[in-house]
C-alpha atoms as a PDB file:
ATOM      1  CA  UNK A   1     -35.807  10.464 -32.782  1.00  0.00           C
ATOM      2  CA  UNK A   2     -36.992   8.715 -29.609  1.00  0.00           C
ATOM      3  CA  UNK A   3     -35.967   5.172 -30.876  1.00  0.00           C
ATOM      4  CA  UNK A   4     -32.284   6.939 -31.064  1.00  0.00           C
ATOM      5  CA  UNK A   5     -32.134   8.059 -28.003  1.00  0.00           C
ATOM      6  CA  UNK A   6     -33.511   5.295 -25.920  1.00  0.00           C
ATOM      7  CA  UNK A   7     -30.628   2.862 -28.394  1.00  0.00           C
ATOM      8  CA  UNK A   8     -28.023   4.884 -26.838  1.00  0.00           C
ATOM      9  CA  UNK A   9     -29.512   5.697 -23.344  1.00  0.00           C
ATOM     10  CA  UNK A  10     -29.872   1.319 -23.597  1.00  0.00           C
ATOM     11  CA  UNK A  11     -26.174   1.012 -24.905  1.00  0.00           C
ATOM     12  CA  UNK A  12     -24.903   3.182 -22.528  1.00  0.00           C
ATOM     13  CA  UNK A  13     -26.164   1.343 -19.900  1.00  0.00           C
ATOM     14  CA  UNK A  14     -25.030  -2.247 -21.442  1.00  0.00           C
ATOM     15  CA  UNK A  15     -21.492  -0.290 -21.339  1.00  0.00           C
ATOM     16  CA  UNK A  16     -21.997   0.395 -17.438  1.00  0.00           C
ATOM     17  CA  UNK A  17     -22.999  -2.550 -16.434  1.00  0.00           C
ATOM     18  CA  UNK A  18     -19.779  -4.678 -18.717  1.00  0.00           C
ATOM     19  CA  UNK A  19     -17.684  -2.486 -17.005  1.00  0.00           C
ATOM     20  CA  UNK A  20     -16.120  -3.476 -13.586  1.00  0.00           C
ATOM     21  CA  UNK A  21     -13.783  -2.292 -11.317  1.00  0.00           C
ATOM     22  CA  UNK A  22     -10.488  -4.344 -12.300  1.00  0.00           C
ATOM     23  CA  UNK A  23      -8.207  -4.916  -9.483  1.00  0.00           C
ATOM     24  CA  UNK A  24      -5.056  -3.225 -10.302  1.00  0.00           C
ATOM     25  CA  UNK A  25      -2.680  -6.297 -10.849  1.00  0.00           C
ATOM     26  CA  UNK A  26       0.799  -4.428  -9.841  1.00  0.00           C
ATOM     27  CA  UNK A  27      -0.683  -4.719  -5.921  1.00  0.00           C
ATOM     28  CA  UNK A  28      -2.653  -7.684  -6.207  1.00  0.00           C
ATOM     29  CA  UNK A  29      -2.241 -11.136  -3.748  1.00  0.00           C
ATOM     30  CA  UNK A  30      -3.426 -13.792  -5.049  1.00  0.00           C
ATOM     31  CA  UNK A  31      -2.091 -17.475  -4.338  1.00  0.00           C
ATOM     32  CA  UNK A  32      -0.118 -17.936  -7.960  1.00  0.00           C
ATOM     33  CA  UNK A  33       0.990 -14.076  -7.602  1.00  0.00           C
ATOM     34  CA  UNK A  34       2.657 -10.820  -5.353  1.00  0.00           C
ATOM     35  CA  UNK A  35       1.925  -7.654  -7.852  1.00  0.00           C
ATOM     36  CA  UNK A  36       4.783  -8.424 -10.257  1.00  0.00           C
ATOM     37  CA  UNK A  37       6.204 -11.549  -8.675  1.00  0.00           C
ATOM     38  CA  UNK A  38       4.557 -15.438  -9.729  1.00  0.00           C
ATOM     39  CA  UNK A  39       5.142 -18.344  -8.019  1.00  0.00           C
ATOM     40  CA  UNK A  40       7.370 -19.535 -10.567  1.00  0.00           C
ATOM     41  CA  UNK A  41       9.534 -16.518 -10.778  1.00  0.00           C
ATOM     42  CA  UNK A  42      12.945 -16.970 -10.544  1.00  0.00           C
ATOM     43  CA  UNK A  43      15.668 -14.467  -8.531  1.00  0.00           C
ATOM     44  CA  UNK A  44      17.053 -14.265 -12.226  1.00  0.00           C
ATOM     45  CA  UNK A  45      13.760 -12.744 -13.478  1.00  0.00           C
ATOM     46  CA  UNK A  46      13.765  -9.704 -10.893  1.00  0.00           C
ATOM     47  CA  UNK A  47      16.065  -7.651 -12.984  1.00  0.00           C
ATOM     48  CA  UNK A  48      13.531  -7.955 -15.538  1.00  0.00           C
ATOM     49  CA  UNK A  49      10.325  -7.447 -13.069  1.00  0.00           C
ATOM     50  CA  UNK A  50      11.279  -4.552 -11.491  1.00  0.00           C
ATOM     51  CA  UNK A  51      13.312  -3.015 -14.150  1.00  0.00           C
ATOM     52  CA  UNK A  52      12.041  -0.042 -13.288  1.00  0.00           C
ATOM     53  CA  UNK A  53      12.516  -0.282  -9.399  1.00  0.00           C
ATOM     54  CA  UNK A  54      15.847  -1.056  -6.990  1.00  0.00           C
ATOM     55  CA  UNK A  55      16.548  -4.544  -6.286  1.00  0.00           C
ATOM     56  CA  UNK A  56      18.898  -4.381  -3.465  1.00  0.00           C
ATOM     57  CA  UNK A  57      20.550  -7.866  -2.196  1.00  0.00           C
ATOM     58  CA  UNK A  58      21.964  -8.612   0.744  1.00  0.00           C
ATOM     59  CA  UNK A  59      26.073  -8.673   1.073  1.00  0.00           C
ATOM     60  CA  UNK A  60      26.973  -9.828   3.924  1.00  0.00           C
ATOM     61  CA  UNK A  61      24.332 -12.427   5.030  1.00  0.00           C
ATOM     62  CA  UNK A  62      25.512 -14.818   2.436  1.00  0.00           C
ATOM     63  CA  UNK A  63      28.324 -15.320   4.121  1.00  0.00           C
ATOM     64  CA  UNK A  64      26.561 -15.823   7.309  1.00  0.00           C
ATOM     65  CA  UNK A  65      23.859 -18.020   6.730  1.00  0.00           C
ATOM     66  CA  UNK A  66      24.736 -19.578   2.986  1.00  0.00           C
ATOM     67  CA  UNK A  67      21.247 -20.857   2.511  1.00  0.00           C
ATOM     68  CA  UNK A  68      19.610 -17.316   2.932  1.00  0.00           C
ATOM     69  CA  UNK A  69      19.095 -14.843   0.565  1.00  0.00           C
ATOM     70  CA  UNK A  70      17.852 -12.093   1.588  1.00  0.00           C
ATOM     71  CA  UNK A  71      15.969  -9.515  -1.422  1.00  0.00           C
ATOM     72  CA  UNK A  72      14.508  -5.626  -1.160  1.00  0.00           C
ATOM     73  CA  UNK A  73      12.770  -4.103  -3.778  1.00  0.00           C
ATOM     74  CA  UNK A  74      11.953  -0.206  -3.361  1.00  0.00           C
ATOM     75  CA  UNK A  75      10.355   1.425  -5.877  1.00  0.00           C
ATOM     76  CA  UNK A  76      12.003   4.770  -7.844  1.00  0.00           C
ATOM     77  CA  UNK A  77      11.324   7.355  -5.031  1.00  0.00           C
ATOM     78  CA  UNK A  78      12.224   4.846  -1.826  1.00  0.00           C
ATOM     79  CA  UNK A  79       9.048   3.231  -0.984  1.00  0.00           C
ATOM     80  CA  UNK A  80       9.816  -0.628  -0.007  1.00  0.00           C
ATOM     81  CA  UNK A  81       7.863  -2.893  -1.881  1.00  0.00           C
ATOM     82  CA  UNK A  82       8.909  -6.179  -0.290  1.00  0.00           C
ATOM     83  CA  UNK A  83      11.403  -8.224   1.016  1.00  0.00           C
ATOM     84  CA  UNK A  84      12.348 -11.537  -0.583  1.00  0.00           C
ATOM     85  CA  UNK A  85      13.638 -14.554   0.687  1.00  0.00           C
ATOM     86  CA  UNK A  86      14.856 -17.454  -1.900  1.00  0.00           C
ATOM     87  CA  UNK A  87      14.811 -20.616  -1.258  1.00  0.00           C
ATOM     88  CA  UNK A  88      17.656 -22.845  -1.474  1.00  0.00           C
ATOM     89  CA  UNK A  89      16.726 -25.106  -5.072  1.00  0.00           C
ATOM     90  CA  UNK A  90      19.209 -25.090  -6.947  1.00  0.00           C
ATOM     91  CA  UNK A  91      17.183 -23.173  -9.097  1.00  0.00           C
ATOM     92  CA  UNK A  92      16.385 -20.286  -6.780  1.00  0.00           C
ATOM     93  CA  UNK A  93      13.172 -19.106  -6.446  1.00  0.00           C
ATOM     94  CA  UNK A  94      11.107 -17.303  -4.568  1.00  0.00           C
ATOM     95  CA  UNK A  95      10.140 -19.085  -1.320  1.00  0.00           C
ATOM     96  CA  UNK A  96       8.809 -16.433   1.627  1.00  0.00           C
ATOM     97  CA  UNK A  97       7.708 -12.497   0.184  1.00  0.00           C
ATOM     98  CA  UNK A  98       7.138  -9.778   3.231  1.00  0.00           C
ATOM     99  CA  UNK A  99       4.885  -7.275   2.319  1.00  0.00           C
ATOM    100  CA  UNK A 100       5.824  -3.990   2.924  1.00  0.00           C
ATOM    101  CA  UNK A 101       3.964  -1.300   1.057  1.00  0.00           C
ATOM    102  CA  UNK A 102      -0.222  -1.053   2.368  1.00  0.00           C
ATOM    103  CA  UNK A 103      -0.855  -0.619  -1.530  1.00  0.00           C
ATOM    104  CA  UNK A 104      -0.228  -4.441  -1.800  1.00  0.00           C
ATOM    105  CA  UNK A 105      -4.239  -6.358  -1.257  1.00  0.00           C
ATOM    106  CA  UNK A 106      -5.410  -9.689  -1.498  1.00  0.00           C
ATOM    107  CA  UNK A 107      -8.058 -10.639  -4.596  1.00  0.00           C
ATOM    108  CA  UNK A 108     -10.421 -10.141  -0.574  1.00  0.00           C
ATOM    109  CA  UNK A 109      -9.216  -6.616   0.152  1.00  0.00           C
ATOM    110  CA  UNK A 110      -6.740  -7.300   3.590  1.00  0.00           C
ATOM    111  CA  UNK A 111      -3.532  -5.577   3.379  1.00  0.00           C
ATOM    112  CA  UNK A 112      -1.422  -4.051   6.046  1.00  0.00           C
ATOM    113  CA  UNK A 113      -3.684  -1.524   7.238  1.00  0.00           C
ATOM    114  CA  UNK A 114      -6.554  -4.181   7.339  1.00  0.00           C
ATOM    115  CA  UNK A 115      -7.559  -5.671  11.454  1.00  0.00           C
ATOM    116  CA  UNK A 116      -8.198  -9.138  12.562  1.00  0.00           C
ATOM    117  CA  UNK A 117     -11.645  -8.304  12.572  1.00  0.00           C
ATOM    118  CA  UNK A 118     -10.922  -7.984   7.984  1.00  0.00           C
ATOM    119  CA  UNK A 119      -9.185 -11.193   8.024  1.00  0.00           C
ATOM    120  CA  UNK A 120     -11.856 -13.659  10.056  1.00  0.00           C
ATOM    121  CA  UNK A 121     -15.003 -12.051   7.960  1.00  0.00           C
ATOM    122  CA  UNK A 122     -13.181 -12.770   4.916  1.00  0.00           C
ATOM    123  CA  UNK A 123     -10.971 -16.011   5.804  1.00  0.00           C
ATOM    124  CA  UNK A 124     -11.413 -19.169   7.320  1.00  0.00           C
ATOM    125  CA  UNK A 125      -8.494 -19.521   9.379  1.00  0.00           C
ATOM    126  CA  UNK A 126      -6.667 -22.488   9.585  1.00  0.00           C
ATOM    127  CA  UNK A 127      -4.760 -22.101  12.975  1.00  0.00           C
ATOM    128  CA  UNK A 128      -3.106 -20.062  15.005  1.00  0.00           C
ATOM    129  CA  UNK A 129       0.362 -19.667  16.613  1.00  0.00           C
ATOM    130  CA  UNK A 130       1.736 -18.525  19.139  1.00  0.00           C
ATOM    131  CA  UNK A 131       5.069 -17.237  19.651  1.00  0.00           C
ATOM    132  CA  UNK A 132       7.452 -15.111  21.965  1.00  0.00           C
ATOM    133  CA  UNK A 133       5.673 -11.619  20.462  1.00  0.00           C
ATOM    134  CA  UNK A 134       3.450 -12.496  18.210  1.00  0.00           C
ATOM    135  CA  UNK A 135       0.433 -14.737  16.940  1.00  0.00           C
ATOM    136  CA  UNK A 136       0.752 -16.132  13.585  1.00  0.00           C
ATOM    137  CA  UNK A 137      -2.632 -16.358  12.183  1.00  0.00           C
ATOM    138  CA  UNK A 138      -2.305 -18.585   9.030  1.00  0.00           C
ATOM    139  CA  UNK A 139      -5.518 -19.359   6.366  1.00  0.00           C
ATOM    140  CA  UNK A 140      -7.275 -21.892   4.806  1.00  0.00           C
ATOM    141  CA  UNK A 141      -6.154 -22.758   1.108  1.00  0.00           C
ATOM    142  CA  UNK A 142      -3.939 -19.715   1.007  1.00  0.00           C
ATOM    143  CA  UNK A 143       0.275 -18.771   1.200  1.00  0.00           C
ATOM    144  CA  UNK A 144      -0.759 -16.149   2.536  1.00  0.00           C
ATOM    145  CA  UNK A 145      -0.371 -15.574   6.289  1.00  0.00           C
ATOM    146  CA  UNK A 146      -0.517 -12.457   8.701  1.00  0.00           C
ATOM    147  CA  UNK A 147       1.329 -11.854  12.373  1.00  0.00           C
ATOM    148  CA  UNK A 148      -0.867  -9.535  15.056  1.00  0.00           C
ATOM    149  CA  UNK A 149       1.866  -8.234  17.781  1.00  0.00           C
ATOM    150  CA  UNK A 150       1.276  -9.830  21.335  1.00  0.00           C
ATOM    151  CA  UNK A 151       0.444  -5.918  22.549  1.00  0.00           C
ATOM    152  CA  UNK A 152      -2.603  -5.643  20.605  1.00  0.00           C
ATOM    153  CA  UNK A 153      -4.120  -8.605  23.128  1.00  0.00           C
ATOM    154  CA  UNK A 154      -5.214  -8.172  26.477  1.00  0.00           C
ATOM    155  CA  UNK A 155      -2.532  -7.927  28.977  1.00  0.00           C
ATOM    156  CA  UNK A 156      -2.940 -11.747  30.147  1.00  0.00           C
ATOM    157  CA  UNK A 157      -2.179 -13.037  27.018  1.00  0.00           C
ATOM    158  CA  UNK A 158       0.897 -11.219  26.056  1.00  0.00           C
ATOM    159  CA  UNK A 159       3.476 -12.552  28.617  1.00  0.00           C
ATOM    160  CA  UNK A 160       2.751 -16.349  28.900  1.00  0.00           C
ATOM    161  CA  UNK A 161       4.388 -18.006  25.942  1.00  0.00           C
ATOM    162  CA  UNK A 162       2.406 -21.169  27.047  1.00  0.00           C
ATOM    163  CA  UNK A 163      -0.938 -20.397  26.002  1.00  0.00           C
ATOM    164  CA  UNK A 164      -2.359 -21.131  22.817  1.00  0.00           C
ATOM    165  CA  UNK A 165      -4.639 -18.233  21.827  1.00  0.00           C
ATOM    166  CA  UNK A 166      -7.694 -18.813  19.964  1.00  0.00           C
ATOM    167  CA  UNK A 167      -9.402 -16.691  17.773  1.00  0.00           C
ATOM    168  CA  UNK A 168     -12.104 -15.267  20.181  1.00  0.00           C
ATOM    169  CA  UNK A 169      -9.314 -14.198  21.885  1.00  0.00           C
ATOM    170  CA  UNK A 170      -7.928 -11.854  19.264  1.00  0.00           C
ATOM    171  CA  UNK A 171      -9.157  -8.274  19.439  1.00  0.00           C
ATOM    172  CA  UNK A 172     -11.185  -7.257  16.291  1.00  0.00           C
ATOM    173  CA  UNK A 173      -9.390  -4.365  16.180  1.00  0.00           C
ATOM    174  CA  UNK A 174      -5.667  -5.852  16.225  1.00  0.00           C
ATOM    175  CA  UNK A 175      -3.842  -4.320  13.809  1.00  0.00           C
ATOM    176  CA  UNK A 176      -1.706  -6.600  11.022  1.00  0.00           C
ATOM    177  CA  UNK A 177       1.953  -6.380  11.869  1.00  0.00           C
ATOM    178  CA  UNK A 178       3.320  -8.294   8.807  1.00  0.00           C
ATOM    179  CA  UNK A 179       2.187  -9.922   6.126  1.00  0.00           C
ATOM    180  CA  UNK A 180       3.723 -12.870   4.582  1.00  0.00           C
ATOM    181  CA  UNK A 181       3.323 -15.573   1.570  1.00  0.00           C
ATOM    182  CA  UNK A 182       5.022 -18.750   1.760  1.00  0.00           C
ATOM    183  CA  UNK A 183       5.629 -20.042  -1.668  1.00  0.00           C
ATOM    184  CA  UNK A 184       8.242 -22.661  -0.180  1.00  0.00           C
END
């Protein structure tokens, strides 16, 4: 009777330690993918993707700037997913994905609600730039990239569209403002 129980107190624990915590992959960033989306998906293949979301295109910006394409997806219920740009191939796909929804994490765990502290202990980044509101903080071997608002740095930094800021000068706790992957 004891040889029976310590089998199944032994497979048991085989089956606990087997089992890991899969990353969900409908919110998962990962360089070849955006939840539903691949890097070779196609603006035809939305329909199909997010068959059971709303795809909603632009109307009038076609008109205005031909080469953009502008793409929402919300899911049933109103939550935006993300907004899609196309590139202009003359097969269109995919070239620059905002992230909208904080569900949405990289295979490292930074999403929208992450800081700039998240992204340097889990990134090497691979430069920063600087622009009239915002720093662009863009990472090694990644599409991904994230933008910090010029408020969350000290008040010296914010106004002079001159300086380059470096990462030391980046507040740990600087809240992401976007997040973006450039698949162009």
């Amino acid at each position: 009777m004891k040889n029976i129980q310590f089998i199944w107190v032994l497979l048991l624990a085989l089956t606990l330690i087997q089992c890991k915590e899969d990353k969900d992959p409908t919110f998962l960033i990962t360089n070849s993918q955006v939840g539903k989306l691949m890097r070779n998906s196609t603006i035809t293949d939305l329909e199909r993707l997010f068959a059971s979301d709303s795809i909603v295109r632009d109307t009038l910006q076609p008109t205005l700037l031909p080469n953009s394409k502008t793409i929402r997806i919300y899911e049933k219920g109103g939550q935006q997913l993300l907004k899609l740009t196309a590139n202009s191939d003359s097969i269109s796909k995919i070239g620059i994905i905002q992230v909208l929804d904080p569900r949405f994490r990289t295979e490292e765990g930074i999403g929208l609600q992450s800081t700039f502290k998240d992204i340097k202990d889990r990134y090497a980044i691979k430069k920063i730039v600087t622009s009239l509101n915002n720093v662009i903080i863009f990472i090694e071997n990644s599409d991904v990239y994230f933008t910090i608002d010029k408020k969350e740095l000290p008040a010296s930094l914010r106004y002079d569209t001159s300086i380059d800021i470096e990462e030391v000068q980046i507040p740990d706790d600087s809240k992401i403002k976007y997040m973006m992957v450039g698949w162009d």
